[in-house]
C-alpha atoms as a PDB file:
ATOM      1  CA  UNK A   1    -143.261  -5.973 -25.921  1.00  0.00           C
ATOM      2  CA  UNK A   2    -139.680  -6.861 -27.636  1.00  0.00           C
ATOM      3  CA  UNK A   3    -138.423  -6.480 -30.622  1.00  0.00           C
ATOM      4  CA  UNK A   4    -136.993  -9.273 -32.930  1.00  0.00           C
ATOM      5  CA  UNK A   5    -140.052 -11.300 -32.096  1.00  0.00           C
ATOM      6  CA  UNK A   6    -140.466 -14.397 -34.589  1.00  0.00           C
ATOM      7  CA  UNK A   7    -143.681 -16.174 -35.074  1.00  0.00           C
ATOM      8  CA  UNK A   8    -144.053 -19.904 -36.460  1.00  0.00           C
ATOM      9  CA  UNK A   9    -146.690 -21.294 -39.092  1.00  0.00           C
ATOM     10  CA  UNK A  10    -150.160 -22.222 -37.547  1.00  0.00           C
ATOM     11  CA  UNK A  11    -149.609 -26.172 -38.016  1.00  0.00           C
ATOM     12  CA  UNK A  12    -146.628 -25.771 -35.549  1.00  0.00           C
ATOM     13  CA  UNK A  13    -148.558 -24.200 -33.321  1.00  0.00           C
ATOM     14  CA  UNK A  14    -151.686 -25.832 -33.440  1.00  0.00           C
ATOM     15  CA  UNK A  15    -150.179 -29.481 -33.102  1.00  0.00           C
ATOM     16  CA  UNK A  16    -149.494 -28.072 -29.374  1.00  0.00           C
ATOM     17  CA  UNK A  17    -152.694 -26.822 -28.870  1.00  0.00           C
ATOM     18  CA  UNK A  18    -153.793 -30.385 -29.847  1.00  0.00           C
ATOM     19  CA  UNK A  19    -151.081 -32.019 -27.612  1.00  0.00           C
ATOM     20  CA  UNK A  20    -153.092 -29.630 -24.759  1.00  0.00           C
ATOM     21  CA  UNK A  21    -156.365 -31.083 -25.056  1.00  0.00           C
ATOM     22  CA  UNK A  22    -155.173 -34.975 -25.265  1.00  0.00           C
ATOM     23  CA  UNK A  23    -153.258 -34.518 -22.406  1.00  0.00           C
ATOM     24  CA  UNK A  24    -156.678 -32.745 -20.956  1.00  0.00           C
ATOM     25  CA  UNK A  25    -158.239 -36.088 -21.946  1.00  0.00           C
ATOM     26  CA  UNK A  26    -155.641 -38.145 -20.998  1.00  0.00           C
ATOM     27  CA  UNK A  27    -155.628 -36.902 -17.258  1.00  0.00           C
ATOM     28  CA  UNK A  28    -159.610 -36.895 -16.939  1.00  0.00           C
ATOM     29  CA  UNK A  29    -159.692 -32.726 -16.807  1.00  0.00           C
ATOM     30  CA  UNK A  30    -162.924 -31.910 -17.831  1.00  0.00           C
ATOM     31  CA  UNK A  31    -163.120 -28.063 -17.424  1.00  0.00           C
ATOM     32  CA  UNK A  32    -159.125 -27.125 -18.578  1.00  0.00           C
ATOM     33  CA  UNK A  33    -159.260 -23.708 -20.013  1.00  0.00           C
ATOM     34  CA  UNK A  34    -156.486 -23.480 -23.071  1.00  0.00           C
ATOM     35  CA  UNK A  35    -155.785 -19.768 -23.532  1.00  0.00           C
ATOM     36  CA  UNK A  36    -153.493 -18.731 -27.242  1.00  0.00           C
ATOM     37  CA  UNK A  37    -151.319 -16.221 -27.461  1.00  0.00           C
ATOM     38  CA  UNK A  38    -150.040 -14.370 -30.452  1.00  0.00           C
ATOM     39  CA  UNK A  39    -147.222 -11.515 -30.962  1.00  0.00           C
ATOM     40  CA  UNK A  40    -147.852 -11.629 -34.340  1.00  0.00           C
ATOM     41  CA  UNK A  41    -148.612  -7.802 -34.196  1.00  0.00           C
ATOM     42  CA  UNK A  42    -145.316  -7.149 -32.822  1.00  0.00           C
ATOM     43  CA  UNK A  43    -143.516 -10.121 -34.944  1.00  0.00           C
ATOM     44  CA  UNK A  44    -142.306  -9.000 -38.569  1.00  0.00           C
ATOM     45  CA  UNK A  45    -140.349 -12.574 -38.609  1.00  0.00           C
ATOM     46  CA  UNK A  46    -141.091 -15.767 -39.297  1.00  0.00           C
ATOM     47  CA  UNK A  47    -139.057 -18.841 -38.377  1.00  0.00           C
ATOM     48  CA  UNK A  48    -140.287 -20.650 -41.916  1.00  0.00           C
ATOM     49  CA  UNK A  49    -142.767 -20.597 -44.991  1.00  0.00           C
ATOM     50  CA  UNK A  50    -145.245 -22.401 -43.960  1.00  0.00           C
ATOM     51  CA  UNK A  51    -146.536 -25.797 -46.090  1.00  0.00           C
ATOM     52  CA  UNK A  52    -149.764 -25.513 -48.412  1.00  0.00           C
ATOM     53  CA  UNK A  53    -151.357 -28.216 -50.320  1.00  0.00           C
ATOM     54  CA  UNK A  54    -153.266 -25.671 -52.460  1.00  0.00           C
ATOM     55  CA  UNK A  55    -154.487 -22.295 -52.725  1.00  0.00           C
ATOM     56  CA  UNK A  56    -156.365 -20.802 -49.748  1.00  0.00           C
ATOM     57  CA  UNK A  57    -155.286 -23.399 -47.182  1.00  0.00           C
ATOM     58  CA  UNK A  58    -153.905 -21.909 -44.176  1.00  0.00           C
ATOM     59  CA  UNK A  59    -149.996 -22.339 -45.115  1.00  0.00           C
ATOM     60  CA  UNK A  60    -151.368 -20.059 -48.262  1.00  0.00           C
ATOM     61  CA  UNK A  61    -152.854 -18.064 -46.006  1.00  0.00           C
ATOM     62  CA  UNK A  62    -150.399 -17.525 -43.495  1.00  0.00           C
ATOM     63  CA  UNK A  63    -147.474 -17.226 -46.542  1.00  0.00           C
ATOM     64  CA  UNK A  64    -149.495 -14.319 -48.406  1.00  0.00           C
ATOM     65  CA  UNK A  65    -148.380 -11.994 -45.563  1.00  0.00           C
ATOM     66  CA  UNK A  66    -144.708 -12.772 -46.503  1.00  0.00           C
ATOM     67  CA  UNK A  67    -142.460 -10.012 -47.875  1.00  0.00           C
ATOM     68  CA  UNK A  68    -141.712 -11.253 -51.473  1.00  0.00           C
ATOM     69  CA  UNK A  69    -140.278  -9.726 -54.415  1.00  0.00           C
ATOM     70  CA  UNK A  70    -141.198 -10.946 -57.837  1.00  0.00           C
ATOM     71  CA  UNK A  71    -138.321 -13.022 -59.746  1.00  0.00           C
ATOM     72  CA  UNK A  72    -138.304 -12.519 -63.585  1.00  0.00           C
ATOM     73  CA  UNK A  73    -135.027 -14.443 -64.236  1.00  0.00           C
ATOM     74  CA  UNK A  74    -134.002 -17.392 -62.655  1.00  0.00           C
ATOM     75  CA  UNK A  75    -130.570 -17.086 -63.156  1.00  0.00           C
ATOM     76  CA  UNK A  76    -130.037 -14.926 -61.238  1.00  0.00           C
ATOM     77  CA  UNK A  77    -131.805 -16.774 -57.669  1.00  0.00           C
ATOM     78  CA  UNK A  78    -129.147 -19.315 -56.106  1.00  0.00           C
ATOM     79  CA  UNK A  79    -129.600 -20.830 -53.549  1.00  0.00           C
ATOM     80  CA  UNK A  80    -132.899 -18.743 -52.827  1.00  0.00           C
ATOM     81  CA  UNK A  81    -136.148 -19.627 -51.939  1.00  0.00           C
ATOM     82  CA  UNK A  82    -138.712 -19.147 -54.584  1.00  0.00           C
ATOM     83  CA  UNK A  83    -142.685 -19.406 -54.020  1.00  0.00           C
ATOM     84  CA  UNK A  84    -145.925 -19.714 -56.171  1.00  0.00           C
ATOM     85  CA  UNK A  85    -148.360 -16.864 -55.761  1.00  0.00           C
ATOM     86  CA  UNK A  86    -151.027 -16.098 -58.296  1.00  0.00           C
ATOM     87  CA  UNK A  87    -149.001 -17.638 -60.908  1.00  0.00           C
ATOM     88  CA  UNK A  88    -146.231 -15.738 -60.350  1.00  0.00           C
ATOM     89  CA  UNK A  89    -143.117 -16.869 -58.879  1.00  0.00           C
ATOM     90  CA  UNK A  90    -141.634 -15.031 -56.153  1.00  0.00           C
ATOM     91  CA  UNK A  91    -138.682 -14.869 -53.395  1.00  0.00           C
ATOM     92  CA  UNK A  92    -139.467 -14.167 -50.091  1.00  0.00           C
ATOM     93  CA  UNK A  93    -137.529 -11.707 -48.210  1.00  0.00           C
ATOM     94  CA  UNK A  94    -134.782 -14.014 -45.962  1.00  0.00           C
ATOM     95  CA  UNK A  95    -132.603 -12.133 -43.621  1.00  0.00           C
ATOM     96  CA  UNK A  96    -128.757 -13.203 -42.766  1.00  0.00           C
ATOM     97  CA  UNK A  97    -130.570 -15.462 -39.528  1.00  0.00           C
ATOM     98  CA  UNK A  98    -132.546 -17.414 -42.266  1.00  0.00           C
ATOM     99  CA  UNK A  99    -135.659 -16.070 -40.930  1.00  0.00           C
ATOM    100  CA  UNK A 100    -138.327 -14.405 -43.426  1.00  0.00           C
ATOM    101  CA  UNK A 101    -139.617 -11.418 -43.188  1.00  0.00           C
ATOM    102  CA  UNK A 102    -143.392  -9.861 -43.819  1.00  0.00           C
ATOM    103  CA  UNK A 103    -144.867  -7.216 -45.268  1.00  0.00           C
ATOM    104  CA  UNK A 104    -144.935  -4.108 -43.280  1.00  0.00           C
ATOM    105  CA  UNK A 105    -148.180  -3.560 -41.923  1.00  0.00           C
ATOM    106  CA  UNK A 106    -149.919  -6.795 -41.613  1.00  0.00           C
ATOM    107  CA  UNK A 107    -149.688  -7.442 -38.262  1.00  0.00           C
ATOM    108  CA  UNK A 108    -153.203  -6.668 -37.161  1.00  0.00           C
ATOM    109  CA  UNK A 109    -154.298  -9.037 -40.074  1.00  0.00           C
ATOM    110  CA  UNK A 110    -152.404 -12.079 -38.942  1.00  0.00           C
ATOM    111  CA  UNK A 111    -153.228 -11.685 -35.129  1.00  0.00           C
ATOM    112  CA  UNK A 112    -156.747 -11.765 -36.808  1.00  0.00           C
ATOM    113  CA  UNK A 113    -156.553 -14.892 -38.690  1.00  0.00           C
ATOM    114  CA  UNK A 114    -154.265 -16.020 -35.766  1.00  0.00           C
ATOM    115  CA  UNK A 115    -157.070 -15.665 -33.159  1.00  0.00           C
ATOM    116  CA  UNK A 116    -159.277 -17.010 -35.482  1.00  0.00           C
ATOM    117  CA  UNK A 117    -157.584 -20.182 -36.349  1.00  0.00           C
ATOM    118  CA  UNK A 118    -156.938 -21.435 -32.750  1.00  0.00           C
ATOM    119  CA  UNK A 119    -160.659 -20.996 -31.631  1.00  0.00           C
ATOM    120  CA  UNK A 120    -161.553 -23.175 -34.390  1.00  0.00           C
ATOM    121  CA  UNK A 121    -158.870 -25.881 -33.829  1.00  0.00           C
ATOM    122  CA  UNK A 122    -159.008 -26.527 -29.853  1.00  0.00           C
ATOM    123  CA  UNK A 123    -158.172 -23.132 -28.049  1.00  0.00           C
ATOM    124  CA  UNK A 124    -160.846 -21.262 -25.317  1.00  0.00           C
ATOM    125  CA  UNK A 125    -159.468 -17.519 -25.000  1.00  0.00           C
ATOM    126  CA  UNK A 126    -156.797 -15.019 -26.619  1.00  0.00           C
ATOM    127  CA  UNK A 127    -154.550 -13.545 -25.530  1.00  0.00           C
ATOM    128  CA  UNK A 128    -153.446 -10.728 -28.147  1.00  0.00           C
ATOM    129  CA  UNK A 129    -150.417  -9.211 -26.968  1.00  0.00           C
ATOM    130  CA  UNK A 130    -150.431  -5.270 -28.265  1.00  0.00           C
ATOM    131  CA  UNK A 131    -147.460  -2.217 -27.735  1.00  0.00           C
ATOM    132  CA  UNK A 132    -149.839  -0.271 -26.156  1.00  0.00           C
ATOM    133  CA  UNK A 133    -153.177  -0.156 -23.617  1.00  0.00           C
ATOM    134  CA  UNK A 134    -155.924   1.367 -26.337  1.00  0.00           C
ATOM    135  CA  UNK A 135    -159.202  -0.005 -26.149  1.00  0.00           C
ATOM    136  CA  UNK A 136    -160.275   0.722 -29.701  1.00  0.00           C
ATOM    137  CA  UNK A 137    -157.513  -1.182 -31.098  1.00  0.00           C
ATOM    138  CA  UNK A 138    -157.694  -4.439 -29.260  1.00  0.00           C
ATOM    139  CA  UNK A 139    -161.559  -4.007 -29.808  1.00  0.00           C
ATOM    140  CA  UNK A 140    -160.467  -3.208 -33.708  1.00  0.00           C
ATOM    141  CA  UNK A 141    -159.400  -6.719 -34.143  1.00  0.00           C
ATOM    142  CA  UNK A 142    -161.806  -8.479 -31.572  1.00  0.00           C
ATOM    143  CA  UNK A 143    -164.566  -7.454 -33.996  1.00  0.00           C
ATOM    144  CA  UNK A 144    -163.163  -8.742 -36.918  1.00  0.00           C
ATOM    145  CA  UNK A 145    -162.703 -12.542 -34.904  1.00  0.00           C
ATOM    146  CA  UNK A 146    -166.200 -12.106 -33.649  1.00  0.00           C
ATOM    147  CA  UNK A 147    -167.746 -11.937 -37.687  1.00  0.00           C
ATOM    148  CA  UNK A 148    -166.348 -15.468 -37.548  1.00  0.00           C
ATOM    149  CA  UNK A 149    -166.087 -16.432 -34.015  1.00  0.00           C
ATOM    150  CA  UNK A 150    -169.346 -14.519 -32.107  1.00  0.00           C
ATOM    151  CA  UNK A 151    -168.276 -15.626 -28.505  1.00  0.00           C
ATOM    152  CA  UNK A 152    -164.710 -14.916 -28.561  1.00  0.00           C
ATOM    153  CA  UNK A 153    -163.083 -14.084 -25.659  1.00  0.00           C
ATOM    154  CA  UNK A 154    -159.791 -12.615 -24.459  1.00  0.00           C
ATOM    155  CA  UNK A 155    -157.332 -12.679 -21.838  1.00  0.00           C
ATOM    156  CA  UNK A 156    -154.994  -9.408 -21.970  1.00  0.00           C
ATOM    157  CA  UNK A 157    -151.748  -8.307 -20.247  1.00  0.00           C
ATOM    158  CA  UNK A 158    -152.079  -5.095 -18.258  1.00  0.00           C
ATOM    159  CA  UNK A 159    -148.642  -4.862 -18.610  1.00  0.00           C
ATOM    160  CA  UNK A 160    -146.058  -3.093 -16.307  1.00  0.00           C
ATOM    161  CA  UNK A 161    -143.828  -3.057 -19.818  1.00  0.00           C
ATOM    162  CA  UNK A 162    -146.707  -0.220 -20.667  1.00  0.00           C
ATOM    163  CA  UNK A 163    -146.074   3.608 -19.604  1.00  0.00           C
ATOM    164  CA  UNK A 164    -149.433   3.803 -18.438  1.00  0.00           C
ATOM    165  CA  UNK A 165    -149.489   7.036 -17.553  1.00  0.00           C
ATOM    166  CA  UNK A 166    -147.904   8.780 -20.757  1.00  0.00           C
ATOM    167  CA  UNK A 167    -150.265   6.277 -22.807  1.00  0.00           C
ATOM    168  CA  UNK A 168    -153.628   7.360 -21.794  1.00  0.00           C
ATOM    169  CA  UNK A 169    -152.378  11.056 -21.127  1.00  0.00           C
ATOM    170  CA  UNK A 170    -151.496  10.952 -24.986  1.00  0.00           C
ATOM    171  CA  UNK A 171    -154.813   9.377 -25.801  1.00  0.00           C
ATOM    172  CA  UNK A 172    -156.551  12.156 -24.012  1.00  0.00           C
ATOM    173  CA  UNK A 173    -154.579  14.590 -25.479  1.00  0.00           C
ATOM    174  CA  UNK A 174    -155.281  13.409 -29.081  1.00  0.00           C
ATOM    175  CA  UNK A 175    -158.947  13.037 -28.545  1.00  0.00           C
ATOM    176  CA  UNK A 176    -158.829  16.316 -27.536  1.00  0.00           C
ATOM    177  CA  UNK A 177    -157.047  17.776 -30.206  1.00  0.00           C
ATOM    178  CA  UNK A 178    -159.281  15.541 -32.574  1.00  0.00           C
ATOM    179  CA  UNK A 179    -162.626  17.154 -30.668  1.00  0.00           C
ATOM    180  CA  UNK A 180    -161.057  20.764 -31.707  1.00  0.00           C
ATOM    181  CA  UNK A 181    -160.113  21.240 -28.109  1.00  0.00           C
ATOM    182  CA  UNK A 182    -157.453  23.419 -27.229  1.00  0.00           C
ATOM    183  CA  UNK A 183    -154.484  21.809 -26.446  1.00  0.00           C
ATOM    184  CA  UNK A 184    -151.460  24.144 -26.456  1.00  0.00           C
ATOM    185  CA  UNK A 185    -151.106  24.490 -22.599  1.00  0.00           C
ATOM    186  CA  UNK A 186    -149.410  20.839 -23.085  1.00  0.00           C
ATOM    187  CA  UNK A 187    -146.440  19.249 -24.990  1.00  0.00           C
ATOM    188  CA  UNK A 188    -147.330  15.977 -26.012  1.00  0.00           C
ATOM    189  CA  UNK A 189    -143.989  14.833 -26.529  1.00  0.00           C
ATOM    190  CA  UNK A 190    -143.614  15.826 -22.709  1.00  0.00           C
ATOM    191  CA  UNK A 191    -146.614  14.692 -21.088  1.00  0.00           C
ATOM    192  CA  UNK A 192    -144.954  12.519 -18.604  1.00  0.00           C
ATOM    193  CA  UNK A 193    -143.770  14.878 -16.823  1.00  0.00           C
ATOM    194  CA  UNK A 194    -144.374  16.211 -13.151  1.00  0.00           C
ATOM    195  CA  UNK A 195    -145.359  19.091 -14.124  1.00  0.00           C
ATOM    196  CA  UNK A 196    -148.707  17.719 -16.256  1.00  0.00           C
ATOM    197  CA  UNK A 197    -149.900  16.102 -12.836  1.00  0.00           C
ATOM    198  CA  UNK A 198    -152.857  17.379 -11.392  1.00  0.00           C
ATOM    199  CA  UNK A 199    -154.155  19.123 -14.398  1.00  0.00           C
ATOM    200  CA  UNK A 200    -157.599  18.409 -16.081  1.00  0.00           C
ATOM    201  CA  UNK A 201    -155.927  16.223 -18.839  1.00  0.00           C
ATOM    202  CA  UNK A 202    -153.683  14.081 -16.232  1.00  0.00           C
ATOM    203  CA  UNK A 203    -156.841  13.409 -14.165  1.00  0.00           C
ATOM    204  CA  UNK A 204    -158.669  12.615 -17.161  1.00  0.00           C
ATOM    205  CA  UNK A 205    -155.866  10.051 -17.956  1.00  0.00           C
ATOM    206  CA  UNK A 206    -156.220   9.110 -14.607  1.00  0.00           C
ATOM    207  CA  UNK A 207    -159.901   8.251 -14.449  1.00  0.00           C
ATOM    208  CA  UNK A 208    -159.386   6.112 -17.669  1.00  0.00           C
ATOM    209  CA  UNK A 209    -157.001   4.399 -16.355  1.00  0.00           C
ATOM    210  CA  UNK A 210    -159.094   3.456 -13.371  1.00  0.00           C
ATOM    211  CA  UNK A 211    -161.744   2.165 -15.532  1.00  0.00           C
ATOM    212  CA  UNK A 212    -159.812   0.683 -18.530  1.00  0.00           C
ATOM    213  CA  UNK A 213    -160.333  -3.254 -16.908  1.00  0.00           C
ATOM    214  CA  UNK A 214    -164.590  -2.475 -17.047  1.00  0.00           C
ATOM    215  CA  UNK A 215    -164.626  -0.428 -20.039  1.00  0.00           C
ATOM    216  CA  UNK A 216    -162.141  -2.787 -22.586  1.00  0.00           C
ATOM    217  CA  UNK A 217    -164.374  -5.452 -21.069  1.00  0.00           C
ATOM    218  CA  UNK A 218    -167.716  -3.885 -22.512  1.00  0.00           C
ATOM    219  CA  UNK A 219    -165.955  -3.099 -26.077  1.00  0.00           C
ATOM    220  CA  UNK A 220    -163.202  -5.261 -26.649  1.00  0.00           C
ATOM    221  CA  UNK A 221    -164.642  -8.144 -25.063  1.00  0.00           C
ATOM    222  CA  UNK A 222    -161.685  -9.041 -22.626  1.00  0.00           C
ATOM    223  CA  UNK A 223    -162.633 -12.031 -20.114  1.00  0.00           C
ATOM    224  CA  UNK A 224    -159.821 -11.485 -17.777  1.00  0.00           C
ATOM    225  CA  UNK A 225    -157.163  -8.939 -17.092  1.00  0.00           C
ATOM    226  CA  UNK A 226    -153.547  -9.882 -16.501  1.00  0.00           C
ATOM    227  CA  UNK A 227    -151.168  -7.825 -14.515  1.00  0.00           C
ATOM    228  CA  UNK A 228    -147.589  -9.144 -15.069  1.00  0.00           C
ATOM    229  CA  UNK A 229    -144.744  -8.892 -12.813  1.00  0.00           C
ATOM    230  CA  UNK A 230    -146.287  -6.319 -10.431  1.00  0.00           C
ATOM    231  CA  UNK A 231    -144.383  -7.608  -7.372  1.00  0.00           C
ATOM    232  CA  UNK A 232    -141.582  -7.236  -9.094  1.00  0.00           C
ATOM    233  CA  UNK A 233    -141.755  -3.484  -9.454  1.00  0.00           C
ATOM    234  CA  UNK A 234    -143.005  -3.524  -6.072  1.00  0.00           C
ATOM    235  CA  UNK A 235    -140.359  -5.098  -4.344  1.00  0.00           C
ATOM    236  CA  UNK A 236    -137.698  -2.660  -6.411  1.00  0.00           C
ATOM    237  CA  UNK A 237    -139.833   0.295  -4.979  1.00  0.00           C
ATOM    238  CA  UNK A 238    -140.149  -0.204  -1.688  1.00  0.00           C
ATOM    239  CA  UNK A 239    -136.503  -1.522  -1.569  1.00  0.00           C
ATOM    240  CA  UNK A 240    -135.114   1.540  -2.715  1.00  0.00           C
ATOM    241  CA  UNK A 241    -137.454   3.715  -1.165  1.00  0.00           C
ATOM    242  CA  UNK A 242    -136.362   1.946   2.399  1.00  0.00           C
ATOM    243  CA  UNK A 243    -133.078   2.269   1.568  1.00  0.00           C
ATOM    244  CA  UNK A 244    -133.369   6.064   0.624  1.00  0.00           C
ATOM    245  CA  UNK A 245    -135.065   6.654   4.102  1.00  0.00           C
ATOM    246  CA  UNK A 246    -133.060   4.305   6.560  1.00  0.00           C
ATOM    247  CA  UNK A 247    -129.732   5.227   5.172  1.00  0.00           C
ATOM    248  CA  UNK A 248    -130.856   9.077   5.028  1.00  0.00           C
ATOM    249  CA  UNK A 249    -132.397  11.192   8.195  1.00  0.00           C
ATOM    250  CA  UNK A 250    -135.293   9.055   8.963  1.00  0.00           C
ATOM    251  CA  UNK A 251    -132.610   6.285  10.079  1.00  0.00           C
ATOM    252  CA  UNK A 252    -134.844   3.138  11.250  1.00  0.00           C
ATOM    253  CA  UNK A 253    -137.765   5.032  11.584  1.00  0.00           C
ATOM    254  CA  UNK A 254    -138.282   4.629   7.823  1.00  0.00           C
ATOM    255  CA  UNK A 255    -138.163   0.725   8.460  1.00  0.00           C
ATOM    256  CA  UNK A 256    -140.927   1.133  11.248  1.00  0.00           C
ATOM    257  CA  UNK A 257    -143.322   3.829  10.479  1.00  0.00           C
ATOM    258  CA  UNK A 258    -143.232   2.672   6.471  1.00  0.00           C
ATOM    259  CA  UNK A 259    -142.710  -0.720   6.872  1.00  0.00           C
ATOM    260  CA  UNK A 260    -143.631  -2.649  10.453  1.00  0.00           C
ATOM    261  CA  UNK A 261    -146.229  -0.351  11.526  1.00  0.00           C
ATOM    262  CA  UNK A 262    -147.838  -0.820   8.157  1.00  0.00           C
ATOM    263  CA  UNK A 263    -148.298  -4.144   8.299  1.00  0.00           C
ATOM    264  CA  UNK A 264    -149.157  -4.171  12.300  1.00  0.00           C
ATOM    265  CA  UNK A 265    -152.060  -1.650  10.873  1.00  0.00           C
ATOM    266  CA  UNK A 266    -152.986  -3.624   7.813  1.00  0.00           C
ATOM    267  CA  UNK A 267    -152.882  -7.019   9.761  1.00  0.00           C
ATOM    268  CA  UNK A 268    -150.169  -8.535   7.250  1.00  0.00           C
ATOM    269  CA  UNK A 269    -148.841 -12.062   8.920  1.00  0.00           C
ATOM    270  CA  UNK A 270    -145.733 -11.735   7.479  1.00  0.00           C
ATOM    271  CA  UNK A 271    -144.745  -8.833  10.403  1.00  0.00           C
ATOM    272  CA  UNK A 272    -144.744 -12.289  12.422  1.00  0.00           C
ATOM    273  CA  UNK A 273    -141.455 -13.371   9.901  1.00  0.00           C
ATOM    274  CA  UNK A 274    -140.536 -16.620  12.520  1.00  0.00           C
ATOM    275  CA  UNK A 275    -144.030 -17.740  11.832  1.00  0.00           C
ATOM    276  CA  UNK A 276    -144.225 -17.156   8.235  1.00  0.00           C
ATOM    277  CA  UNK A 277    -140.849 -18.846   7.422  1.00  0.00           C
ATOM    278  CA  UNK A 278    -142.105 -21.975   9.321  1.00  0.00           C
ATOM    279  CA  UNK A 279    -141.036 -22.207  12.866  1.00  0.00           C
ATOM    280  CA  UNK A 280    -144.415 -23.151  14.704  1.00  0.00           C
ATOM    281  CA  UNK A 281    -144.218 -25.931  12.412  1.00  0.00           C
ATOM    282  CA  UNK A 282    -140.861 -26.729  13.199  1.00  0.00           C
ATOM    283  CA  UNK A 283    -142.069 -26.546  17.150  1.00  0.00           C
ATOM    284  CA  UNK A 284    -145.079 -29.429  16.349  1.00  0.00           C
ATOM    285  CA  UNK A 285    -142.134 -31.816  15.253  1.00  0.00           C
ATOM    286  CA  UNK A 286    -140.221 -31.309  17.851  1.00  0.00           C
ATOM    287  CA  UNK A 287    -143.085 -31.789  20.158  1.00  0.00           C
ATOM    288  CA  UNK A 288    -144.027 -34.686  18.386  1.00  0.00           C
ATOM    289  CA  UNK A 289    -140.620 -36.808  18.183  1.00  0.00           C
ATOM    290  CA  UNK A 290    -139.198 -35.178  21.872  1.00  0.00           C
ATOM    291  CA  UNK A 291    -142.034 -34.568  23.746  1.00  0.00           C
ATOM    292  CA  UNK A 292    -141.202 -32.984  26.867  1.00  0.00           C
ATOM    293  CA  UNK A 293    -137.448 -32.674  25.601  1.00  0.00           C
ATOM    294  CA  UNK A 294    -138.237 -30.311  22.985  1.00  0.00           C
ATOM    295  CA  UNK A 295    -136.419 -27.343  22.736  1.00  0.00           C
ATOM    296  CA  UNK A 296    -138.828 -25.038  20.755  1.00  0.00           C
ATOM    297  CA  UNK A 297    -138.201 -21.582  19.175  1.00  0.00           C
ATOM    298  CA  UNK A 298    -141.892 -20.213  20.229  1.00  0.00           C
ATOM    299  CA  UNK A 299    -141.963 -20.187  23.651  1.00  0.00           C
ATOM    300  CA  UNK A 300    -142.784 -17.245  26.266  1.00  0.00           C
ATOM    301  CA  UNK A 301    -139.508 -15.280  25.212  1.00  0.00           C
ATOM    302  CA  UNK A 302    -139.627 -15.400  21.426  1.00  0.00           C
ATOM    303  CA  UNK A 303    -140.108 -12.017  20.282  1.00  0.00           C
ATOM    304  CA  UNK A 304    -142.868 -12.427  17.554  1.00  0.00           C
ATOM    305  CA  UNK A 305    -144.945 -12.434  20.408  1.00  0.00           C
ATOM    306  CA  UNK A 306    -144.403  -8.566  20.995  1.00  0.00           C
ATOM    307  CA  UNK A 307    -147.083  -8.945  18.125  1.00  0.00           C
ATOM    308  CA  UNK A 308    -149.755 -10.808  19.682  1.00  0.00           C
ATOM    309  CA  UNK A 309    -151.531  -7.139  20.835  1.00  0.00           C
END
């Protein structure tokens, strides 16, 4: 979901993947699950040109993706890197970080052989990590690793680093356009906006949203479904949204009637926050080691029990 990503040759990776499962073997864990992940359709770098023995090996494999420009006099390459391909000798592309770069467009390709490569060497499920939530094109690649690979699984990233909503309302919009549907009551460049809510292509959005975990499980094969960093975004939301009302006109009735009575409602322990953090238990040690003597924060006058109704 960044830019600048850089991947590494499949040997590098695939030693860990081996370190995994000895260490699997080593501690007696019978049913470890090793899940691979690869940003390869997001990486256009590679730390190194990967080693081959001979033509078609994976290091071949993996360096015919590299962007290379052919070399028809050597004096003029020093202190460049020059490769082998087809009989032909080459330079790859190297940037001012000494990382090499690939050929535009061949990302989709190497998350294939990617995916591919680690379920044969040691791995259980992908994870495919793609700019945006469209079933077709996770399912796009999925297919191709199932012609090899029939049970292939994947685990996927229903990322909060997705716009969710201007995502699907795009894909609605473009199927619709596609269908011959009239579209010209929206601007797609726009359709995040408050004004697109409620209509027939927002709730259509909507509803595919709702169902995207059942549906890219039917097509694209996806075993489980990530969600990254949600409490994150839900902590920043409620925060501000707190702050907003208790520092505005609702005062601490924005604490209580959004907060406190929420979780009373909702029977959430954590409205009991002595509790939660620990202080019963600290009360049971006290009891223990003092007996009698124990001065204990839960007795008849704490006030968590103004919860106990």
């Amino acid at each position: 979901h960044q830019d600048g990503k850089v991947t590494v040759p499949h040997e590098d990776f695939l030693a860990k993947v081996r370190a995994c499962r000895y260490a699997f073997m080593e501690l007696g864990v019978d049913d470890g699950i090793i899940v691979t992940r690869t940003d390869s359709l997001g990486a256009g770098l590679t730390k190194q040109i990967a080693y081959s023995k001979e033509p078609g090996d994976l290091g071949d494999q993996y360096n015919a993706f590299l962007d290379c420009e052919e070399v028809t006099d050597l004096s003029g390459v020093k202190g460049d890197v020059v490769i082998n391909r087809g009989g032909k000798l080459m330079k790859p592309k190297r940037l001012p970080s000494n990382l090499f770069q690939f050929r535009e467009g061949t990302g989709a390709d190497r998350c294939v052989l990617d995916c591919i490569t680690s379920l044969q060497h040691g791995a259980d499920l992908l994870w495919i990590e793609t700019e945006k939530p469209h079933i077709e094109q996770i399912a796009s690649m999925v297919d191709r690793i199932r012609e090899v690979v029939p049970n292939a699984k994947l685990v996927y990233n229903n990322s909060p680093s997705f716009n969710w909503t201007l995502n699907f309302r795009q894909q609605v919009f473009d199927a619709w356009a596609e269908s011959g549907r009239d579209v010209s009551a929206y601007d797609r460049a726009k359709l995040m906006s408050v004004d697109y809510d409620g209509t027939e292509l927002a709730d259509e959005a909507d509803e595919k949203i709702r169902t995207f975990q059942k549906d890219a499980a039917a097509r694209a094969g996806i075993f489980h479904h990530l969600i990254t960093l949600p409490t994150y975004h839900t902590a920043a939301l409620s925060t501000d949204n707190l702050a907003r009302e208790y520092f505005g006109e609702m005062g601490m009735l924005g604490y209580v009637k959004g907060v406190q009575r929420q979780e009373i409602r909702q029977g959430i322990a954590c409205v009991k926050h002595q509790n939660m953090s620990g202080s019963d238990i600290g009360d049971d040690h006290k009891e223990y080691f003092a007996g009698e003597a124990a001065l204990k924060a839960g007795g008849a006058h704490n006030t968590m029990n103004q919860f106990a109704a």
